[in-house]
Protein backbone atom coordinates (compact mmCIF):
# COMPACT_ATOMS: atom_id res chain seq x y z
CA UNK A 1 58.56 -4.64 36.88
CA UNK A 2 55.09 -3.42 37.69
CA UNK A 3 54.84 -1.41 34.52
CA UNK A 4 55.89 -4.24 32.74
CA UNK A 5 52.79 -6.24 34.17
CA UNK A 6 50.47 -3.63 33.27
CA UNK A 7 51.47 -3.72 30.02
CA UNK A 8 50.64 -6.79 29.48
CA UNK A 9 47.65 -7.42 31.57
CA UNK A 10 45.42 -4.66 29.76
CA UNK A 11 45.96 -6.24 26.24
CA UNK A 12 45.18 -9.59 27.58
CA UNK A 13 42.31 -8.88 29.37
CA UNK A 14 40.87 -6.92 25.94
CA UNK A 15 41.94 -10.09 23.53
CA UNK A 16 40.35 -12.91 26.44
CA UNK A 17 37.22 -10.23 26.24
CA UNK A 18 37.29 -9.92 22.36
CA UNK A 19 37.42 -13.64 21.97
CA UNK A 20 34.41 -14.64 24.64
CA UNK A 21 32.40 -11.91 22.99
CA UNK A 22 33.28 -13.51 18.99
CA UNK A 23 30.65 -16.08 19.44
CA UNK A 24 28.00 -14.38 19.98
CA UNK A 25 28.07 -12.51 16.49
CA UNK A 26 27.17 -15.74 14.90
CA UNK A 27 24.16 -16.37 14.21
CA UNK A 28 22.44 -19.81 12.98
CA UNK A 29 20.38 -20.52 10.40
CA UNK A 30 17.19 -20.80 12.55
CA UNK A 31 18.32 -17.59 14.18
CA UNK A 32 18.31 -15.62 10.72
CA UNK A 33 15.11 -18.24 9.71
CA UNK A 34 13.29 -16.54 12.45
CA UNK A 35 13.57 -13.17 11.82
CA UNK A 36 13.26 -13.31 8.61
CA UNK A 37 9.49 -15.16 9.44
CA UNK A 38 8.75 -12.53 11.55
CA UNK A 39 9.82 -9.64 8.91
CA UNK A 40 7.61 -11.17 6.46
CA UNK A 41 4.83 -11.61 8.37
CA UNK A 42 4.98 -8.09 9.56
CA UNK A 43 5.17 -6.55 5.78
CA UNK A 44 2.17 -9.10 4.51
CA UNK A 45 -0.04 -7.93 7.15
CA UNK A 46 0.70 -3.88 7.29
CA UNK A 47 0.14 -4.52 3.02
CA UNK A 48 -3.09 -6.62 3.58
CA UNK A 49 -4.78 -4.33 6.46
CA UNK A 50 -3.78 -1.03 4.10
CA UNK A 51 -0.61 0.11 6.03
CA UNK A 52 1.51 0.10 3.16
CA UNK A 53 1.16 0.08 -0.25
CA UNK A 54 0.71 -3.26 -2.05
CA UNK A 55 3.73 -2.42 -4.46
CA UNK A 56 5.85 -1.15 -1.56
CA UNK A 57 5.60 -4.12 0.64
CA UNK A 58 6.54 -6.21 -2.97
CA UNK A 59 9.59 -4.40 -2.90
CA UNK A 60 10.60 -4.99 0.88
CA UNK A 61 9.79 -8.31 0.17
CA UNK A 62 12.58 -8.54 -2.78
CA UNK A 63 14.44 -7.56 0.15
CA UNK A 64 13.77 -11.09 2.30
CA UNK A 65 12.68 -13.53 -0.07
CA UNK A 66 13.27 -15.10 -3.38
CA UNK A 67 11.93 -17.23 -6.20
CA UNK A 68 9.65 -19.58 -5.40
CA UNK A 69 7.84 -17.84 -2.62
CA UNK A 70 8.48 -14.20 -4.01
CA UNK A 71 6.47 -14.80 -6.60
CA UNK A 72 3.93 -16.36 -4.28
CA UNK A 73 3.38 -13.60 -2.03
CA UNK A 74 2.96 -11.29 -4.47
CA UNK A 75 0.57 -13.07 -6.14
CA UNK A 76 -1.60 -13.31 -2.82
CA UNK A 77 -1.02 -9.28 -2.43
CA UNK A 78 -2.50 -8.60 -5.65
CA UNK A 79 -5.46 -11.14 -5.29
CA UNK A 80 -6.23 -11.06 -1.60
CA UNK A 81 -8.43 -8.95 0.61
CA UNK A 82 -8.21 -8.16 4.21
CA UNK A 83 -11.04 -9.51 5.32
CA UNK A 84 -9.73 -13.31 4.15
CA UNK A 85 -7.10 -13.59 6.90
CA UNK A 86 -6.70 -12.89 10.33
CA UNK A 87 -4.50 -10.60 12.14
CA UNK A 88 -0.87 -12.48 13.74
CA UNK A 89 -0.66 -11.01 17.30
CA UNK A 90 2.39 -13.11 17.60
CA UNK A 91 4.73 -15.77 16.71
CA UNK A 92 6.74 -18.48 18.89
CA UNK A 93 9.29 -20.88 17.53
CA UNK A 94 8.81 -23.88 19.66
CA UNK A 95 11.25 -26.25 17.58
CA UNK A 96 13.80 -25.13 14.96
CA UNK A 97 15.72 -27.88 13.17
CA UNK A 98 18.25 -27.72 10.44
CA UNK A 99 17.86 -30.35 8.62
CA UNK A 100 20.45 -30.34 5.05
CA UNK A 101 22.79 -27.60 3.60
CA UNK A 102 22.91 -28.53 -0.31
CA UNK A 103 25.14 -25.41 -2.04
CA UNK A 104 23.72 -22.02 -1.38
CA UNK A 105 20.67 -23.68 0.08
CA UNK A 106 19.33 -24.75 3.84
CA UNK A 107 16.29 -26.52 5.05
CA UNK A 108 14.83 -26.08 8.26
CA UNK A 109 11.80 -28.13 9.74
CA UNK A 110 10.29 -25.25 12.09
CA UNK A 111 7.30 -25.83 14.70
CA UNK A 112 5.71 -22.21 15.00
CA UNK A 113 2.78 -21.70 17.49
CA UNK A 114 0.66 -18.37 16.05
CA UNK A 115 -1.29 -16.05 18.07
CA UNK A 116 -4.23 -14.99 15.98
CA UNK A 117 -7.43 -12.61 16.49
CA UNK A 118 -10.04 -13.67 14.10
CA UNK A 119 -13.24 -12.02 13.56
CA UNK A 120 -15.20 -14.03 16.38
CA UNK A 121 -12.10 -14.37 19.11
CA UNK A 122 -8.66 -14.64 19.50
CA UNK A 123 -6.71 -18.43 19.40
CA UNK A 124 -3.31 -20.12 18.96
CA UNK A 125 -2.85 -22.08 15.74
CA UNK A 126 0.43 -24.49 15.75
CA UNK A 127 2.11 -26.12 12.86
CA UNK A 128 5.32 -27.63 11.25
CA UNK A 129 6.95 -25.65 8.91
CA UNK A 130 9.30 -26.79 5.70
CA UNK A 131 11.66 -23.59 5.81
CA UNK A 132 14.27 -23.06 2.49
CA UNK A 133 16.64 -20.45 2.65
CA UNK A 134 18.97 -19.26 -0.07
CA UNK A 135 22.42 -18.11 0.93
CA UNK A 136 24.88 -15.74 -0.66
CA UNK A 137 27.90 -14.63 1.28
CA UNK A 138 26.88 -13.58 4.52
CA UNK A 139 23.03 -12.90 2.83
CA UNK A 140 20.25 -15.35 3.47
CA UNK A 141 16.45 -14.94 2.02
CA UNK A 142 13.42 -17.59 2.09
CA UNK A 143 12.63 -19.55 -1.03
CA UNK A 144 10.47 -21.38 0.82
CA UNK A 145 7.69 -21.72 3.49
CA UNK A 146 4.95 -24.86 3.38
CA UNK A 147 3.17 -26.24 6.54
CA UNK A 148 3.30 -30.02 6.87
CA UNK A 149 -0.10 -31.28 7.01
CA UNK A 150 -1.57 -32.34 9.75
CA UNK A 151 -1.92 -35.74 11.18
CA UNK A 152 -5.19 -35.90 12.80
């Protein structure tokens, strides 16, 4: 009888284990938004302050975006210097909002608050974000990123 326990305790213990531990492989929109952000931010500026290669960081880009703001950013890589922009020391998502799935597409409204070092000091910068993302299958990529302007 005891052997008959065990045998099914251990397989119940590893499916009630396996199930609690499913939902945490999912990750949301905003979740994937984020990184993705972050990613992008982190190839622009290693391109801009001569860490990388403008056509290299156009083709980790194709990686993480797509058309409209692909073509964007690598319009700004081939015009920009590094002295026009200030270095991102950091990034925090203060509100993330999903706001319509239409098809293979997904808005976000995002608040971000950006650590910066400019030439003169370091400061914090917050805005609102329109976020776009373009899904195929379990792939996402950003077709979009514009700031909301500011109501002052």
């Amino acid at each position: 009888m005891k052997k008959d326990c065990r045998r099914f305790i251990l397989p119940a213990i590893i499916i009630i284990i396996a199930g609690f531990f499913s939902g945490f492989g999912e990750r949301s929109y905003g979740q994937i938004a984020e990184e993705l952000l972050k990613e992008r931010t982190k190839i622009l500026q290693h391109a801009y302050y001569g860490g990388i290669e403008p056509e290299r960081a156009e083709k980790y880009l194709s990686r993480i975006e797509t058309y409209p703001l692909l073509s964007e950013d690598i319009e700004n890589l081939r015009d920009m210097e590094a002295t026009d922009l200030d270095l991102v020391k950091s990034m925090d998502f203060l509100e993330v909002k999903q706001e319509q799935k239409l098809f293979h597409y997904v808005s976000l409204r995002m608040k971000i608050r950006w650590h910066m070092s400019g030439a003169g000091a370091d400061y914090v910068s917050e805005n609102e974000y329109s976020v776009i993302l373009q899904t195929a299958g379990n792939e996402s990529r950003l077709a979009e990123f514009t700031a909301f302007p500011r109501n002052y």
